[in-house]
Protein backbone atom coordinates (compact mmCIF):
# COMPACT_ATOMS: atom_id res chain seq x y z
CA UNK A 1 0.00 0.00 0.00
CA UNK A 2 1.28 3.64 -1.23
CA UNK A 3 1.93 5.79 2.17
CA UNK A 4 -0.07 8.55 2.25
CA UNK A 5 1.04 12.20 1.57
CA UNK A 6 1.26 12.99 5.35
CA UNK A 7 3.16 9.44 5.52
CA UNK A 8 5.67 10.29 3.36
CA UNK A 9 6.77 14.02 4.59
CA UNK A 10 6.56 12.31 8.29
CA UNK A 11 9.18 9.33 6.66
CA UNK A 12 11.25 11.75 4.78
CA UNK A 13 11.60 14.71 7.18
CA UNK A 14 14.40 14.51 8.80
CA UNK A 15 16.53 14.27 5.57
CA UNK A 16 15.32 16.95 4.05
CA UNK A 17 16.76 20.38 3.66
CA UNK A 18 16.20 23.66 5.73
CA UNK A 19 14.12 25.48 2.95
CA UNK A 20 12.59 22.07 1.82
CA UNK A 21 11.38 21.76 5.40
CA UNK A 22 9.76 25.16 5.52
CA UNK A 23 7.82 23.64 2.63
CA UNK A 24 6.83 20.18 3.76
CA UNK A 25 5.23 22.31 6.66
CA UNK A 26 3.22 24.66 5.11
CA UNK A 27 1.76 21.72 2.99
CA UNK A 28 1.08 19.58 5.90
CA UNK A 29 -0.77 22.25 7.49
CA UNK A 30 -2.88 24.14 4.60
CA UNK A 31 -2.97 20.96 2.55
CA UNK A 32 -6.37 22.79 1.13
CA UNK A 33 -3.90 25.62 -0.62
CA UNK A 34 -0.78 23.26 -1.31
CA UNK A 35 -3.54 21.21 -3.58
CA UNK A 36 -4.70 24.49 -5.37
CA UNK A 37 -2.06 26.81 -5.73
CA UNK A 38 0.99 26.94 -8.62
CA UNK A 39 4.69 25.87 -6.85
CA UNK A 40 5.59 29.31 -7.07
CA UNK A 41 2.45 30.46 -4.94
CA UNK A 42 3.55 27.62 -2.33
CA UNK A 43 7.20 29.25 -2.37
CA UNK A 44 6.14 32.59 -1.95
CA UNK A 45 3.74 31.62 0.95
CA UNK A 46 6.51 29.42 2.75
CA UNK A 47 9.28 31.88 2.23
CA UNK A 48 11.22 29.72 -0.41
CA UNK A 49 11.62 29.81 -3.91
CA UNK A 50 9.65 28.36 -6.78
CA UNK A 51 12.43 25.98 -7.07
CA UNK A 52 13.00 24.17 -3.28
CA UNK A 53 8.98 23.47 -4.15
CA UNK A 54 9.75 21.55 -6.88
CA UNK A 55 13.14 19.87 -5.08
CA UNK A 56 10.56 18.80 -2.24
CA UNK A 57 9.04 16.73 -4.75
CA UNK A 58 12.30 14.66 -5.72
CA UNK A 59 13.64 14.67 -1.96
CA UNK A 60 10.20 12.32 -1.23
CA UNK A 61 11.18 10.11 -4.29
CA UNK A 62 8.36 11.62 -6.76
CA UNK A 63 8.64 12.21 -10.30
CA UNK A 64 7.99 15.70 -10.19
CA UNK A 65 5.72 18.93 -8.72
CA UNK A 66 2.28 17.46 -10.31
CA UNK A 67 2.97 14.09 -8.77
CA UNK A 68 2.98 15.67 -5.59
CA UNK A 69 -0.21 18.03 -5.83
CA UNK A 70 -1.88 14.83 -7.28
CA UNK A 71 -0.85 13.14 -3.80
CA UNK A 72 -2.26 16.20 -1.78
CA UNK A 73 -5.19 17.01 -3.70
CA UNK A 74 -6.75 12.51 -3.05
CA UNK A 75 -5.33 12.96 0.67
CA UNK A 76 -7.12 16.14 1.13
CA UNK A 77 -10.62 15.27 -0.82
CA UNK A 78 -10.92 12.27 1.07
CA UNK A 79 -10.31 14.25 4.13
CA UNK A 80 -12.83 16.26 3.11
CA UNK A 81 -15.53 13.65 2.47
CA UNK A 82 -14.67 11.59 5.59
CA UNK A 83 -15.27 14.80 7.43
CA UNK A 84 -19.19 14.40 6.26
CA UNK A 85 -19.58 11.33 6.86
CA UNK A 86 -22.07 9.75 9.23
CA UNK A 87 -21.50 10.58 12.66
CA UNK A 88 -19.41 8.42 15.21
CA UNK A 89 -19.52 8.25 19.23
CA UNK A 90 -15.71 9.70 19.11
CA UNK A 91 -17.14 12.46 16.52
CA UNK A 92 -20.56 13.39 18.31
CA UNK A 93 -18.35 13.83 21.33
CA UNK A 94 -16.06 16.04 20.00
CA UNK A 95 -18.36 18.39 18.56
CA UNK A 96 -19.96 18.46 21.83
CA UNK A 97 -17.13 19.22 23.97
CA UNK A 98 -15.57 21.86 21.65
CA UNK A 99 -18.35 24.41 21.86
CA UNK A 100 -16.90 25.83 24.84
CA UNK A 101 -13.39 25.04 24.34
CA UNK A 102 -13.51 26.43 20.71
CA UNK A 103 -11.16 29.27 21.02
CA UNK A 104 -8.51 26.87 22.18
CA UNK A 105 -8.33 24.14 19.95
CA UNK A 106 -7.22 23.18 17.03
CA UNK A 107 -9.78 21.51 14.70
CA UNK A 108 -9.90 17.95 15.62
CA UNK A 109 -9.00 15.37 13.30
CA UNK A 110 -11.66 13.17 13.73
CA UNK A 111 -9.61 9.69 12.41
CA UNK A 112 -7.35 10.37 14.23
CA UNK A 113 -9.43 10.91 17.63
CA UNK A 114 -11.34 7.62 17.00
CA UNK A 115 -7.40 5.71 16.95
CA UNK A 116 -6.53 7.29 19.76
CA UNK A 117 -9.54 6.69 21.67
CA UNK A 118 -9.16 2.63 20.37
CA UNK A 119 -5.97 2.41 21.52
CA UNK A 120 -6.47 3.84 24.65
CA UNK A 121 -9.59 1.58 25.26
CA UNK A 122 -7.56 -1.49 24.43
CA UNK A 123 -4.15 -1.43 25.77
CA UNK A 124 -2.82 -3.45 28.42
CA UNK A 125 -1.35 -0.14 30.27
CA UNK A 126 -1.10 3.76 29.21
CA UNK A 127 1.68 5.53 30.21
CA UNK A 128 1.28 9.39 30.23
CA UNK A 129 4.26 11.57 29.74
CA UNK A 130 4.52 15.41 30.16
CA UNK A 131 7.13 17.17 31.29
CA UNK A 132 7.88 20.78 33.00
CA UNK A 133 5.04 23.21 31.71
CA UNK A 134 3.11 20.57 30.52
CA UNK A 135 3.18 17.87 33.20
CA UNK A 136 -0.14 19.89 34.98
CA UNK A 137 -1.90 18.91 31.76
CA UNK A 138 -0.27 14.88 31.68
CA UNK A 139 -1.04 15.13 35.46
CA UNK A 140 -4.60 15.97 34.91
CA UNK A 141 -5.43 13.42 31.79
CA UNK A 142 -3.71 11.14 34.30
CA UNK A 143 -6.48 11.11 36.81
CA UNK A 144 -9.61 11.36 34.77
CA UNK A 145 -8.68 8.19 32.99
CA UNK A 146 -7.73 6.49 36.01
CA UNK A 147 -11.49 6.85 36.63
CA UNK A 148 -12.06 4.51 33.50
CA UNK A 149 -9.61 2.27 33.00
CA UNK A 150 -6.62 0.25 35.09
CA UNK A 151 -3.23 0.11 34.31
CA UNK A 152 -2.31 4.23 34.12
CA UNK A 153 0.87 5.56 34.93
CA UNK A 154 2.46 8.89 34.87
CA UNK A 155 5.94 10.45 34.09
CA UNK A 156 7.62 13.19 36.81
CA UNK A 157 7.39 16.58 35.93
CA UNK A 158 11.02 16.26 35.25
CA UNK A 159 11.78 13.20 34.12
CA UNK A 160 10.92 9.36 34.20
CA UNK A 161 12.12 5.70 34.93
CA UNK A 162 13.49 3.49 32.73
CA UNK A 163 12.11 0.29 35.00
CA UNK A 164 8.83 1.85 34.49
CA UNK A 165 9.33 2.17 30.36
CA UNK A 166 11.09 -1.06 30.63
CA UNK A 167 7.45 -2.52 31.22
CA UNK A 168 6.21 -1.24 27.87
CA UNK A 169 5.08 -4.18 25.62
CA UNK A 170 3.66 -3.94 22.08
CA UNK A 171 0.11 -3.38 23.23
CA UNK A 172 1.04 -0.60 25.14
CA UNK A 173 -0.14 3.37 24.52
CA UNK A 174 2.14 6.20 25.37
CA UNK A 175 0.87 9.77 25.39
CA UNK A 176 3.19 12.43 25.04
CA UNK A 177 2.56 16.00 25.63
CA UNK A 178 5.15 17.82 23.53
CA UNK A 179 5.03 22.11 23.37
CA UNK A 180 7.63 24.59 22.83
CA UNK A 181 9.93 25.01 24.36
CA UNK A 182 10.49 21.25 23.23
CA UNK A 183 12.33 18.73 26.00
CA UNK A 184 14.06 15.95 25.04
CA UNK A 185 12.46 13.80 28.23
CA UNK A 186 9.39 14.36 26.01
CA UNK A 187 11.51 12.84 23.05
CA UNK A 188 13.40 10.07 24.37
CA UNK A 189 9.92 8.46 26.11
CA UNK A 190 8.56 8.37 22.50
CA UNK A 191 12.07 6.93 21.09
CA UNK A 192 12.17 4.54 23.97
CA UNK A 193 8.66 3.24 23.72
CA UNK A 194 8.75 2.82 19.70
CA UNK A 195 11.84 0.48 20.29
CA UNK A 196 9.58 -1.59 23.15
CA UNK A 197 6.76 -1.73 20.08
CA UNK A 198 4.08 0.50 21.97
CA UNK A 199 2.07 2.76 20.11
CA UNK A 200 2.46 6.67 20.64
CA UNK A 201 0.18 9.13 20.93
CA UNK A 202 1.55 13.18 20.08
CA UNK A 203 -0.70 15.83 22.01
CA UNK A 204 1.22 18.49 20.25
CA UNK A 205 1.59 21.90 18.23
CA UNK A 206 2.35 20.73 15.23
CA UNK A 207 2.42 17.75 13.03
CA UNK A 208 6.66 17.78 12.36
CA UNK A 209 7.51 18.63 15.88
CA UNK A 210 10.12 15.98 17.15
CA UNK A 211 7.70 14.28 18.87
CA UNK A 212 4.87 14.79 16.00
CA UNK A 213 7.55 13.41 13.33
CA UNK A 214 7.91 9.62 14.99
CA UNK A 215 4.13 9.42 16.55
CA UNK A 216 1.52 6.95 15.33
CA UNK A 217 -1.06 9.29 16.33
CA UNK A 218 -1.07 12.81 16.33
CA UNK A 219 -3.29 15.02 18.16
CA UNK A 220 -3.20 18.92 18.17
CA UNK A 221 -3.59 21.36 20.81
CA UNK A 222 -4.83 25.02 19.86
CA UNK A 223 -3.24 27.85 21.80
CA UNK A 224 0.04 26.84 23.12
CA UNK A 225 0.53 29.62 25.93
CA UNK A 226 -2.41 28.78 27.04
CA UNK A 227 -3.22 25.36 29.90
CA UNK A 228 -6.29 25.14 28.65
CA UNK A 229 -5.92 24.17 25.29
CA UNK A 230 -4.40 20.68 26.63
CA UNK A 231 -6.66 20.36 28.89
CA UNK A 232 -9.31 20.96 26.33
CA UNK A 233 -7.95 18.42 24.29
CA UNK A 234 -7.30 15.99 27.18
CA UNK A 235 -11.41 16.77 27.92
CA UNK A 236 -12.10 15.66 24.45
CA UNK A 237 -10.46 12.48 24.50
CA UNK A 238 -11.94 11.33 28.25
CA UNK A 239 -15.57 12.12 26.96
CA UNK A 240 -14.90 10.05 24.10
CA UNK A 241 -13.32 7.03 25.84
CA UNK A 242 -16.59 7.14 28.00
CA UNK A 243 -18.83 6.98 25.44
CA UNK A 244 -17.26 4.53 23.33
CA UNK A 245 -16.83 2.06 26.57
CA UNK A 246 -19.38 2.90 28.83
CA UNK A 247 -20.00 -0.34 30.35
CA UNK A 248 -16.55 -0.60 31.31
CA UNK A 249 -16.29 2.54 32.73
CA UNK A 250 -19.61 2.57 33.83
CA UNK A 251 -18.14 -0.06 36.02
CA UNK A 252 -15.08 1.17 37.32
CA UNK A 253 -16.64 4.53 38.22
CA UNK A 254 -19.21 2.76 40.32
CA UNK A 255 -17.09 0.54 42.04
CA UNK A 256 -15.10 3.62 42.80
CA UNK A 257 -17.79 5.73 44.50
CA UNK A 258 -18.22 2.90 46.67
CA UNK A 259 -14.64 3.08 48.13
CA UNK A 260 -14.87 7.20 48.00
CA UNK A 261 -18.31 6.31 50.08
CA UNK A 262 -16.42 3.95 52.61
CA UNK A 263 -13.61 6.25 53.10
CA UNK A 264 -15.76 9.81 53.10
CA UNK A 265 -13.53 11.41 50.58
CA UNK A 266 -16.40 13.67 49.58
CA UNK A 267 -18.40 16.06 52.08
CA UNK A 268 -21.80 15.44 49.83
């Protein structure tokens, strides 16, 4: 099967030159425009010249600019028609939860939610990494899904343990929270559980951050500077896990009230 246009700039990446980069970026996120416009609109909107355009197309192993708009312009029509498709429990509950959170987020790739939200559902443990700024965020995605599933562990704010990653098997989820300014904690849990086989989930800014570039999924906060954005996100992804297992969680949420009950955690 022929990797898909977002495939092959996430394979290539790293090789590929500064200007080239610059490039690969602006057509991974306005894919609409890159599919539309000449190679010398693309250039003058990404700051390069007609020509890097067109030496982006060879650097991914294409025969030329037109293959490469051809590539765009299937990835982003079927994106397109996905997008109004027939509903799905992970897409009712995004729409649902972004209409307050809408001037934080990113749109929400919908695919892309529904993997996560599988894999999460499914693995034998889920291993949430964020570090410095964004541990709050980790720390917080941490404890809501505690509520609805077993086997969740968390990284330190400034690190992690390798005994802990050493655990990692290949139907294992890692999340990893990855913002500017990038850290390389956030970096080497991804490397570390890609070697172990474990899937990896980006919560990210962008698609070709470090962490973005080696994910399996890739899921995009909005405003950066801003806590709630992740935690947006992070709300997102908990209402959809509930919904698409409620009788698990159903489960594990009653059987927890019970022990807050016993031990009075909760005045009323």
């Amino acid at each position: 099967m022929n990797p898909s246009f977002q495939e092959l700039i996430k394979h290539k990446f790293p090789d590929l030159s500064r200007g080239q980069k610059k490039v690969a970026e602006f057509l991974v996120n306005f894919m609409e425009k890159g599919s539309l416009y000449t190679a010398g609109q693309i250039g003058k909107e990404a700051g390069v010249s007609e020509t890097t355009v067109i030496r982006l197309a060879y650097a991914l192993g294409l025969n030329g600019f037109s293959d490469l708009q051809e590539l765009m312009r299937k990835e982003w029509l079927s994106s397109s028609k996905s997008k109004e498709s027939a509903s799905t429990p992970a897409a009712d509950s995004a729409a649902e939860e972004k209409k307050p959170f809408s001037e934080w987020l990113s749109p929400v790739d919908e695919k892309e939610l529904s993997q996560a939200v599988d894999a999460l559902i499914k693995s034998d443990q889920v291993y949430i990494a964020g570090f410095r700024e964004s541990h709050t965020a980790a720390y917080w995605l941490y404890y809501k899904m505690n509520q609805l599933r077993n086997h969740v562990l968390l990284s330190f704010p400034t690190g992690f343990l390798l005994e802990t990653l050493c655990n990692l098997t290949s139907a294992s989820t890692v999340v990893v929270f990855s913002l500017p300014r990038y850290t390389k904690e956030a970096l080497e849990v991804a490397q570390q559980a890609k070697k172990q086989g474990a899937k990896v989930i980006a919560i990210t800014d962008r698609r070709l951050s470090p962490v973005g570039q080696i994910a399996d999924i890739t899921l995009l906060a909005g405003t950066t500077e801003h806590i709630l954005s992740l935690l947006a996100l992070s709300q997102i992804v908990i209402s959809s896990m509930q919904k698409r297992d409620e009788k698990t969680a159903g489960k594990r949420q009653e059987h927890l009230e019970k022990l807050y009950a016993e031990q009075g955690i909760f005045l009323e």
